[in-house]
N, C-alpha and C. Protein backbone atom coordinates (compact mmCIF):
# COMPACT_ATOMS: atom_id res chain seq x y z
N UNK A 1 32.88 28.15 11.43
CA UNK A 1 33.40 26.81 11.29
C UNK A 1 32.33 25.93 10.62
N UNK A 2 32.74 25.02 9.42
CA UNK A 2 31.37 24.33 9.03
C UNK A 2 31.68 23.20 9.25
N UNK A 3 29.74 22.48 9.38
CA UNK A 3 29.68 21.73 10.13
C UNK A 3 29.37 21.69 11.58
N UNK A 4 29.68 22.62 12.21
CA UNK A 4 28.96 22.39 13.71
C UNK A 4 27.64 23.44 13.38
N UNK A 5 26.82 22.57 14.04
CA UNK A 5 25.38 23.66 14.08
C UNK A 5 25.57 24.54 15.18
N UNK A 6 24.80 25.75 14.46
CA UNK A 6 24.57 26.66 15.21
C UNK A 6 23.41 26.42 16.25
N UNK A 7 22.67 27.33 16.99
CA UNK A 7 21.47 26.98 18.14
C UNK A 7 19.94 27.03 17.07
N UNK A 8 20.78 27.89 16.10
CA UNK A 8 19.16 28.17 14.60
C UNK A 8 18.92 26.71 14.26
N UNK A 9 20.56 25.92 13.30
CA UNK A 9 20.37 24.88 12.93
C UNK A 9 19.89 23.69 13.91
N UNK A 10 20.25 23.87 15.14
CA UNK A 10 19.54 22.99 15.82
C UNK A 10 17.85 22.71 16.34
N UNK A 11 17.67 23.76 16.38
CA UNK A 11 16.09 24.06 16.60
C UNK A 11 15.40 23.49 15.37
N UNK A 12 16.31 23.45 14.04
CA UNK A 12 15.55 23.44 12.99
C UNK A 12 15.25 21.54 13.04
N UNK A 13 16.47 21.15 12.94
CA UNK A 13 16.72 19.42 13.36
C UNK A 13 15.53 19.20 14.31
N UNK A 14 15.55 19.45 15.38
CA UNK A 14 14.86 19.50 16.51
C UNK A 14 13.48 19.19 16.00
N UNK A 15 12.91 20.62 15.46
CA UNK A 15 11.79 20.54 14.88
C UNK A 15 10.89 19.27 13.61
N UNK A 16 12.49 19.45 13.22
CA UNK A 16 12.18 18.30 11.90
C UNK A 16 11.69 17.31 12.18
N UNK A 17 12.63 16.63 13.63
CA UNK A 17 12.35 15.17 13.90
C UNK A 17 11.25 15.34 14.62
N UNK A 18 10.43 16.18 15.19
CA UNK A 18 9.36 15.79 15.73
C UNK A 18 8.39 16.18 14.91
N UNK A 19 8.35 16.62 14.06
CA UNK A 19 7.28 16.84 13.00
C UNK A 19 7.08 15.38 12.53
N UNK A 20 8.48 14.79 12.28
CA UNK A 20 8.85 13.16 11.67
C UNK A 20 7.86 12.46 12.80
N UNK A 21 8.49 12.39 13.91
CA UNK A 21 7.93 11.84 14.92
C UNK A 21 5.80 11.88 14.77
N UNK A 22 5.63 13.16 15.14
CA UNK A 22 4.13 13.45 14.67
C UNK A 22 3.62 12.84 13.65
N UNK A 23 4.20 12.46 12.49
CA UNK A 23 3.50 12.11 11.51
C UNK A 23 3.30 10.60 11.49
N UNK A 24 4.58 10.31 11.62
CA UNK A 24 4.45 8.37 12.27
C UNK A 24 3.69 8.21 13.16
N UNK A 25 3.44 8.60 14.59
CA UNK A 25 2.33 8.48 15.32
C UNK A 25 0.82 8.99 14.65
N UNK A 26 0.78 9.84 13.42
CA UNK A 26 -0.53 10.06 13.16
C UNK A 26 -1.31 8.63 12.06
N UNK A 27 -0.24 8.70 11.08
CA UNK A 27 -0.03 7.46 10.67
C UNK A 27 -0.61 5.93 10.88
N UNK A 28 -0.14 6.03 12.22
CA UNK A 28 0.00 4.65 13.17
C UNK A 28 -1.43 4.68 13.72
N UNK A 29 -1.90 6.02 14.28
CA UNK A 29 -2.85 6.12 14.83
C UNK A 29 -4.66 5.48 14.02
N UNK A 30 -4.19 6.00 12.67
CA UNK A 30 -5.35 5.57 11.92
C UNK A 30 -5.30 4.37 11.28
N UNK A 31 -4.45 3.71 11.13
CA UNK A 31 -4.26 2.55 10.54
C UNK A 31 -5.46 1.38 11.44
N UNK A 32 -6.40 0.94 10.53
CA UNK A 32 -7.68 -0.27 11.16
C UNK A 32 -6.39 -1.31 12.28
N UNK A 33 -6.92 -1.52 12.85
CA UNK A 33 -5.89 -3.40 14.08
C UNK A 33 -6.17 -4.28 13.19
N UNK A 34 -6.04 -5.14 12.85
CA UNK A 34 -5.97 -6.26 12.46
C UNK A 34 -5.38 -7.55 13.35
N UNK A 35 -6.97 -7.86 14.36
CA UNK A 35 -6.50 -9.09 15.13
C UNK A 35 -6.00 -10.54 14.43
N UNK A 36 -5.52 -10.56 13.44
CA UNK A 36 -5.89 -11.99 12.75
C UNK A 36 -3.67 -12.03 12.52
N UNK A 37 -3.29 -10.25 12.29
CA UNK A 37 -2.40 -10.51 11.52
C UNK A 37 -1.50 -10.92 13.17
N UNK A 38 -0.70 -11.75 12.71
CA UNK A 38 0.31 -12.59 13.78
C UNK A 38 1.61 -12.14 13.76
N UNK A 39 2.30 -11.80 15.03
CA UNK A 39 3.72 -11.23 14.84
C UNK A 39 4.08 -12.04 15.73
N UNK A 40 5.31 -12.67 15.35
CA UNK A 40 6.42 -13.74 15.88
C UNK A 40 7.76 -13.46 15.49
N UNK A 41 8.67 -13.77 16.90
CA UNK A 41 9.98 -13.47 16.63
C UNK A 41 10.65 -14.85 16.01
N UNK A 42 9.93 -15.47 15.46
CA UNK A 42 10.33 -16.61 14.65
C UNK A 42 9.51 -16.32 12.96
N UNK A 43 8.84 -15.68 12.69
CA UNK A 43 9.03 -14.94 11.18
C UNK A 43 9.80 -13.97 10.57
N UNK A 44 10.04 -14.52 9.44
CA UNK A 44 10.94 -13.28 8.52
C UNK A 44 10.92 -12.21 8.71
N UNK A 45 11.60 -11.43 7.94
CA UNK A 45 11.56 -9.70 8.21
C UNK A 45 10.68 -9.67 7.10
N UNK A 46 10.47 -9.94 5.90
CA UNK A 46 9.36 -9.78 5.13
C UNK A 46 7.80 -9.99 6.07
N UNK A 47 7.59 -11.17 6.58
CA UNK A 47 6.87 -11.25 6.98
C UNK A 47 6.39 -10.60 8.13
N UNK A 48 7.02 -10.26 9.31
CA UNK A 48 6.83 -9.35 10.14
C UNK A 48 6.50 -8.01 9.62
N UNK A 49 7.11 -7.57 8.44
CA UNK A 49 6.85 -6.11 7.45
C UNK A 49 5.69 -6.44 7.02
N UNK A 50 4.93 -7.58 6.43
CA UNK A 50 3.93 -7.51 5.99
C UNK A 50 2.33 -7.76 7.03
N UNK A 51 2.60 -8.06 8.19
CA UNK A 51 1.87 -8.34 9.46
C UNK A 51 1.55 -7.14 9.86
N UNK A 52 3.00 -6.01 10.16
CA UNK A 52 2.80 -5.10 11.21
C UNK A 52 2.74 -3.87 10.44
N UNK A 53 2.98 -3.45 8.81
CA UNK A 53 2.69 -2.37 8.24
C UNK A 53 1.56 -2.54 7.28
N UNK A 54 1.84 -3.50 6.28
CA UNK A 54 1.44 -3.97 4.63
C UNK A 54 -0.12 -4.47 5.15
N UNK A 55 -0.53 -5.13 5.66
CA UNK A 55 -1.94 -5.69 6.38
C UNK A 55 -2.96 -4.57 6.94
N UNK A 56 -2.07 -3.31 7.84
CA UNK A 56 -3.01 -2.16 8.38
C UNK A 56 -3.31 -1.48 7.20
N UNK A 57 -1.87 -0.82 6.56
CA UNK A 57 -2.22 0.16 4.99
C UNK A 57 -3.29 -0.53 4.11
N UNK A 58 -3.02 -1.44 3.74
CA UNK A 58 -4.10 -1.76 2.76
C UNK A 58 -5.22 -1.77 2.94
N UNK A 59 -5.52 -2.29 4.34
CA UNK A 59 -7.24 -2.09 4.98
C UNK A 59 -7.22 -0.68 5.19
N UNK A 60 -6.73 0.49 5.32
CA UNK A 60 -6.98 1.75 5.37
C UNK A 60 -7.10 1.43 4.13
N UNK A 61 -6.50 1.96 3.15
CA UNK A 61 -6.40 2.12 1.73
C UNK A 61 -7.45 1.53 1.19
N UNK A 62 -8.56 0.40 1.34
CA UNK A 62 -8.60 -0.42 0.76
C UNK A 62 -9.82 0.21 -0.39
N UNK A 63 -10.80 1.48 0.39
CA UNK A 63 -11.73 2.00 -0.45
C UNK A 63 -10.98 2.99 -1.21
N UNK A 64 -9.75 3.02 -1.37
CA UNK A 64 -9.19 4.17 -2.28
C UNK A 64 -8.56 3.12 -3.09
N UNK A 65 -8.32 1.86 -3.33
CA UNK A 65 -7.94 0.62 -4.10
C UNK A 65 -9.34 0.60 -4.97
N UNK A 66 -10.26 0.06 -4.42
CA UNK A 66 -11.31 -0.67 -5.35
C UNK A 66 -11.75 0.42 -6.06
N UNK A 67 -11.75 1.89 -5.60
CA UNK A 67 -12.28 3.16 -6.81
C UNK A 67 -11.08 3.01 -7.79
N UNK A 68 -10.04 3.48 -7.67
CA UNK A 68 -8.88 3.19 -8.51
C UNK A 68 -9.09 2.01 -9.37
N UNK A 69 -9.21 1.07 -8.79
CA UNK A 69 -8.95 -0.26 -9.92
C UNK A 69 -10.47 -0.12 -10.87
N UNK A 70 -11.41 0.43 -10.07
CA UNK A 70 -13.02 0.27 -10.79
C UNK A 70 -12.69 1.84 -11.91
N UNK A 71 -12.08 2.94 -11.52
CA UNK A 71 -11.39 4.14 -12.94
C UNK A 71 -10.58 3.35 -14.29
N UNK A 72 -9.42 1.83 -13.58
CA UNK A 72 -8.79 1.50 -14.50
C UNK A 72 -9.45 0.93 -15.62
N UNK A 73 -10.95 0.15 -14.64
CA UNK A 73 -11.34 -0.45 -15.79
C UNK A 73 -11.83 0.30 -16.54
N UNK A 74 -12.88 1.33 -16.07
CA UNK A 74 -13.39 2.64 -17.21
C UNK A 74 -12.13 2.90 -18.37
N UNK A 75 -11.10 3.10 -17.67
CA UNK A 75 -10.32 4.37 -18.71
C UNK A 75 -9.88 2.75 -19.69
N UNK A 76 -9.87 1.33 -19.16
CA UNK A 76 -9.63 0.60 -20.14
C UNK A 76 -10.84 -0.07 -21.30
N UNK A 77 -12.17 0.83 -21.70
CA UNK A 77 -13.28 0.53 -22.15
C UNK A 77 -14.27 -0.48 -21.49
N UNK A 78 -14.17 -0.69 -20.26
CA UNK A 78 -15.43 -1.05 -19.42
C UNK A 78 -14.93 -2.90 -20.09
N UNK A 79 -13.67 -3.17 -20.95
CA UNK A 79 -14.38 -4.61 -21.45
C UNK A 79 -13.84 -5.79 -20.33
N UNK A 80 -14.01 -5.02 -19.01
CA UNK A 80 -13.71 -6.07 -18.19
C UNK A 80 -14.95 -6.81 -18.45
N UNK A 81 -16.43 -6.17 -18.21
CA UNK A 81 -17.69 -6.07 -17.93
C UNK A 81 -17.76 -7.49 -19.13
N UNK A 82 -17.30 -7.67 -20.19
CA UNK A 82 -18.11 -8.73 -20.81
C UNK A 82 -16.98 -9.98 -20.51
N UNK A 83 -16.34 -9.87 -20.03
CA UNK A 83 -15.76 -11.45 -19.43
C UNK A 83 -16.45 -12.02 -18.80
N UNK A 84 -15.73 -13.20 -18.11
CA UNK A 84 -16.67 -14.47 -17.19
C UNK A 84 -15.56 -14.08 -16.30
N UNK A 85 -16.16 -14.52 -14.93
CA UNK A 85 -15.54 -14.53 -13.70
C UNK A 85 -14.39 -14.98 -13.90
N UNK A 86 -14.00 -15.65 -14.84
CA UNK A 86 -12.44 -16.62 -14.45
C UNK A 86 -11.60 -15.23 -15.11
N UNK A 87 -11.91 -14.49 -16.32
CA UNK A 87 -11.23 -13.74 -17.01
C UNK A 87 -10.94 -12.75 -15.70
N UNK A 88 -11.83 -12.25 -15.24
CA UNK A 88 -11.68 -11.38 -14.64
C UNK A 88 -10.86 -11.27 -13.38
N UNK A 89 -10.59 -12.57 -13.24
CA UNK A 89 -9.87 -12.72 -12.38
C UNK A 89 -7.96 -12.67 -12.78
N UNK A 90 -8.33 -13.21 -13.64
CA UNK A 90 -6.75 -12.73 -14.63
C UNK A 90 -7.22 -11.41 -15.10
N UNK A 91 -7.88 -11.08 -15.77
CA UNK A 91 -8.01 -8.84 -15.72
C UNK A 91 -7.19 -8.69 -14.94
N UNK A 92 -7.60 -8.84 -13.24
CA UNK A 92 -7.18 -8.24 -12.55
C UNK A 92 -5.38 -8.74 -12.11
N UNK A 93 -4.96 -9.47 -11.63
CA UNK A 93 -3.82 -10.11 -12.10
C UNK A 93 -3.02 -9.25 -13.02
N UNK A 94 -3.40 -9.35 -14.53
CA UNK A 94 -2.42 -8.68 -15.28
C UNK A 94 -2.15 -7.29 -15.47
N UNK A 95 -3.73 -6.81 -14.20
CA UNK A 95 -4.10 -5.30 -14.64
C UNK A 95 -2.84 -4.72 -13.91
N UNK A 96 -2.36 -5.61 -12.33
CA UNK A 96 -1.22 -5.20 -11.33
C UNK A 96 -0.45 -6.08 -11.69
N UNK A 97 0.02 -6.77 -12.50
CA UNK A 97 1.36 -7.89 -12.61
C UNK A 97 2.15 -6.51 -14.04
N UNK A 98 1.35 -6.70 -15.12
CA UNK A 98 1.86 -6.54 -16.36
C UNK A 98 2.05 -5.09 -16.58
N UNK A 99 1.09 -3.97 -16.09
CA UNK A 99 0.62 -2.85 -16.43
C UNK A 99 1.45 -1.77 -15.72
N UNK A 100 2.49 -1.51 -15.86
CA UNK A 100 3.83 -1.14 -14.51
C UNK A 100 3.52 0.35 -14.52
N UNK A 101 3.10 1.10 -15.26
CA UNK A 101 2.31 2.61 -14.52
C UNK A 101 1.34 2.11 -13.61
N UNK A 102 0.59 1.56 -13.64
CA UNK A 102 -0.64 1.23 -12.91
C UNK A 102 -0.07 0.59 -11.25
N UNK A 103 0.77 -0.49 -11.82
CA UNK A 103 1.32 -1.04 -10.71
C UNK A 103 2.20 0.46 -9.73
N UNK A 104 2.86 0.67 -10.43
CA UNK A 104 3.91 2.18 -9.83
C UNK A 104 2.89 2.63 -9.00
N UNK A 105 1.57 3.22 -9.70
CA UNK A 105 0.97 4.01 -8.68
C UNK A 105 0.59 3.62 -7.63
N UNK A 106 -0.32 2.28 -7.53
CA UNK A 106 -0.46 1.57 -6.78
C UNK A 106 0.21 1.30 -5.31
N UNK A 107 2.20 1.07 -6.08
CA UNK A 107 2.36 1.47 -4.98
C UNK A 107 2.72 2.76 -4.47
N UNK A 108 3.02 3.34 -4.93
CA UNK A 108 2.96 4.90 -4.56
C UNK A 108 1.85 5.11 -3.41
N UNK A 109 0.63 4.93 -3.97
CA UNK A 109 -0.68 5.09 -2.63
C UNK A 109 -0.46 3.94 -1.37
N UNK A 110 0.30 3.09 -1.49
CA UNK A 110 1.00 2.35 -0.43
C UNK A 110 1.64 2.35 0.22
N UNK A 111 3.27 3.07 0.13
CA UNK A 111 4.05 3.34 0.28
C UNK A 111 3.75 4.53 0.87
N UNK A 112 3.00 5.60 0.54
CA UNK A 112 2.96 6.92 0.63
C UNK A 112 2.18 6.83 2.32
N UNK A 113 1.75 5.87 2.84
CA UNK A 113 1.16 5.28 4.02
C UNK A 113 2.23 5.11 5.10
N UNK A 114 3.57 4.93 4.69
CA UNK A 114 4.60 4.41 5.62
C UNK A 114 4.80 5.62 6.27
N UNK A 115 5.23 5.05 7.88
CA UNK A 115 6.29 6.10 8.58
C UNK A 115 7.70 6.20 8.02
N UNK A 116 8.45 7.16 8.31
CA UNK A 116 9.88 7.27 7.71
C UNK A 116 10.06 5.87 8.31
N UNK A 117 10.58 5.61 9.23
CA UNK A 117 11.22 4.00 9.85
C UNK A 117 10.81 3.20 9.10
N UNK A 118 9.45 3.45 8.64
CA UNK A 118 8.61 2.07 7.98
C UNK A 118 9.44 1.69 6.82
N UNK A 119 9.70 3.13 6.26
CA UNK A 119 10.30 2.92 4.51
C UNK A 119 11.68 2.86 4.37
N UNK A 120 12.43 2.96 5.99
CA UNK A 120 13.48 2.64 5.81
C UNK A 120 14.06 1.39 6.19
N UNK A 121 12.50 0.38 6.34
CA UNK A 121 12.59 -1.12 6.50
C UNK A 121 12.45 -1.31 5.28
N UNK A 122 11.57 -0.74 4.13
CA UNK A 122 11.03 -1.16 2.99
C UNK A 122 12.16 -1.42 2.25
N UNK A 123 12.66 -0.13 2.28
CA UNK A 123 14.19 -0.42 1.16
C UNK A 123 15.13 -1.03 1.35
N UNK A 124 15.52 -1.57 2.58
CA UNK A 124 16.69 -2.78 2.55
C UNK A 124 15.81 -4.01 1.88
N UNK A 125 14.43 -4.10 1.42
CA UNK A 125 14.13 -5.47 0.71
C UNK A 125 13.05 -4.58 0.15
N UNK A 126 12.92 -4.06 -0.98
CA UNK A 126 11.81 -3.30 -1.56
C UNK A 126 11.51 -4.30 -2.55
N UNK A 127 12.19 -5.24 -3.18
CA UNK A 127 11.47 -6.63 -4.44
C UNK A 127 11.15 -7.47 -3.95
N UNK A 128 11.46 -8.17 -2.36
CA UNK A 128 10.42 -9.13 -1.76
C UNK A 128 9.02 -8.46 -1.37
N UNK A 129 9.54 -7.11 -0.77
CA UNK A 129 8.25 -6.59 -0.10
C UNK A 129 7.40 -6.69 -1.10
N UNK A 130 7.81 -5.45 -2.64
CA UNK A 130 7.26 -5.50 -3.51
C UNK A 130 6.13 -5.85 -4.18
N UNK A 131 6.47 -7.42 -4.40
CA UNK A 131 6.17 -9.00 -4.67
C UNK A 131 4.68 -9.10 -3.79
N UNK A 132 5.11 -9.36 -2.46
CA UNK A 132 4.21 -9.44 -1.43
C UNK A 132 3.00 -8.33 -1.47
N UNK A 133 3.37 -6.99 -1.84
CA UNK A 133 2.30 -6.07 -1.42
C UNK A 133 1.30 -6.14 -2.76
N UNK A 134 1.77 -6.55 -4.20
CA UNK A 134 1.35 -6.60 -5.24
C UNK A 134 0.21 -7.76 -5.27
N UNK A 135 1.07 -8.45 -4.37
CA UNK A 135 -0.49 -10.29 -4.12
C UNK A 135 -0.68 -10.16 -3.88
N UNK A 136 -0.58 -9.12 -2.62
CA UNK A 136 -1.81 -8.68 -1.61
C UNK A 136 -3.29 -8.06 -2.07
N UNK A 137 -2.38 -6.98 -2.54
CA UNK A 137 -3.23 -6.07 -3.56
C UNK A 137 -4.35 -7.22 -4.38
N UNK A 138 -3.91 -7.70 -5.41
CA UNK A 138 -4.52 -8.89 -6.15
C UNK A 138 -5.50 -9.39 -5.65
N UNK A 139 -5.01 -9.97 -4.36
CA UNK A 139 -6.31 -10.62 -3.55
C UNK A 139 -6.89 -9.79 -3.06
N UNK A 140 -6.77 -9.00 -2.71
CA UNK A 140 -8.02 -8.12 -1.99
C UNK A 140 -8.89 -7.86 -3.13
N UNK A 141 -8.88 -7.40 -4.30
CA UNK A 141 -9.53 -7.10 -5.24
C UNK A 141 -10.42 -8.64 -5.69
N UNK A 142 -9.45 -9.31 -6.04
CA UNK A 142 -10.26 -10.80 -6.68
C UNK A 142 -11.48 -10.83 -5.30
N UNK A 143 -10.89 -10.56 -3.48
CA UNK A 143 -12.06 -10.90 -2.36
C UNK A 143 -13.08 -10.30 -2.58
N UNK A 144 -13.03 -8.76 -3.43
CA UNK A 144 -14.43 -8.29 -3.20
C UNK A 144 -14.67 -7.74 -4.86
N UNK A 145 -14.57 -9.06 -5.67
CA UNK A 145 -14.65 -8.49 -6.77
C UNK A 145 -16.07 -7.93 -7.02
N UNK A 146 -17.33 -8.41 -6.36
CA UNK A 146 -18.54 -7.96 -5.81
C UNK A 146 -18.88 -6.12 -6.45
N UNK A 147 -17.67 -6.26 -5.78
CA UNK A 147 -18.18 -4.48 -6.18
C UNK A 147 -17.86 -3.65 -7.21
N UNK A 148 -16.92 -4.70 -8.47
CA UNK A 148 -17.32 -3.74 -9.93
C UNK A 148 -18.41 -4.73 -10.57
N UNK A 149 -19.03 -5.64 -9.63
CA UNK A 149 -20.62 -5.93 -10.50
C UNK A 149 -21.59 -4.97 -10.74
N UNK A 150 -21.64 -4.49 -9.24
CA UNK A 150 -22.74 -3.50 -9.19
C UNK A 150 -22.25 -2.10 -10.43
N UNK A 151 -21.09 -1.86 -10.62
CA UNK A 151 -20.91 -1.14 -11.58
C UNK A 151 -21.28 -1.38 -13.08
N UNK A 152 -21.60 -2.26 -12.91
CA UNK A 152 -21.81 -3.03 -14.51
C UNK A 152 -23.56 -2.93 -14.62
N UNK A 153 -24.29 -2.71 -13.37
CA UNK A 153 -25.61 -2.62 -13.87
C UNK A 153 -25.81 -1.00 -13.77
N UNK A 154 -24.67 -0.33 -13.56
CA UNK A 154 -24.99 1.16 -13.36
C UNK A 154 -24.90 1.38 -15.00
């Protein structure tokens, strides 16, 4: 008869979801706390998404961000290096606004952070989240732009 599982297909389900299960708790487990970020049942669902997932990932992520963005500038001829601080601050801006492979991957290494549940919050609003995880991104880079100086005297 198809359609009803057998005791094989069930074990297999079984297994699946707790593998699912395992991986969201491993997930969850390494993600930095962030005492600062605030969850209220009087903020948005964007905003609660960006408090209780988008805020931990990125501070995990954040030394696999600044190598990435410090490769983009290499593979883009180092001419971040002769701007002035203000340029560089739009560099970076247009490097994740304009540059949509770059951006894609970006979030890809973001996304690729979520629990299943997580990403099946993401996609009922994936162009607000979007939006949000892309400024995020932005600013974190413009906060410690510090560290493609030191690349510039290497």
């Amino acid at each position: 008869m198809l359609g009803v599982p057998n005791s094989r297909n069930l074990n297999l389900i079984f297994r699946k979801k707790e593998l699912m299960n395992e991986r969201s708790h491993s997930l969850k487990k390494i993600r930095p706390v962030i005492a600062t970020a605030r969850i209220s049942d009087a903020m948005s669902i964007e905003e609660y998404f960006q408090n209780k997932t988008l805020r931990p990932v990125l501070k995990l992520q954040n030394p696999l961000l600044l190598d990435v963005f410090k490769n983009y500038i290499k593979k883009h001829k180092n001419s971040y290096y002769s701007l002035s601080i203000e340029k560089r601050f739009v560099y970076i801006e247009n490097a994740i606004q304009k540059d949509i492979k770059f951006r894609n991957s970006l979030k890809g290494m973001i996304i690729g952070q979520f629990t299943v549940e997580e990403y099946q919050d993401y996609i009922q609003n994936s162009s607000a989240l979007n939006k949000r995880m892309m400024n995020m991104v932005v600013e974190r880079l413009k906060n410690q732009i510090q560290f493609f100086e030191n690349e510039a005297l290497v």
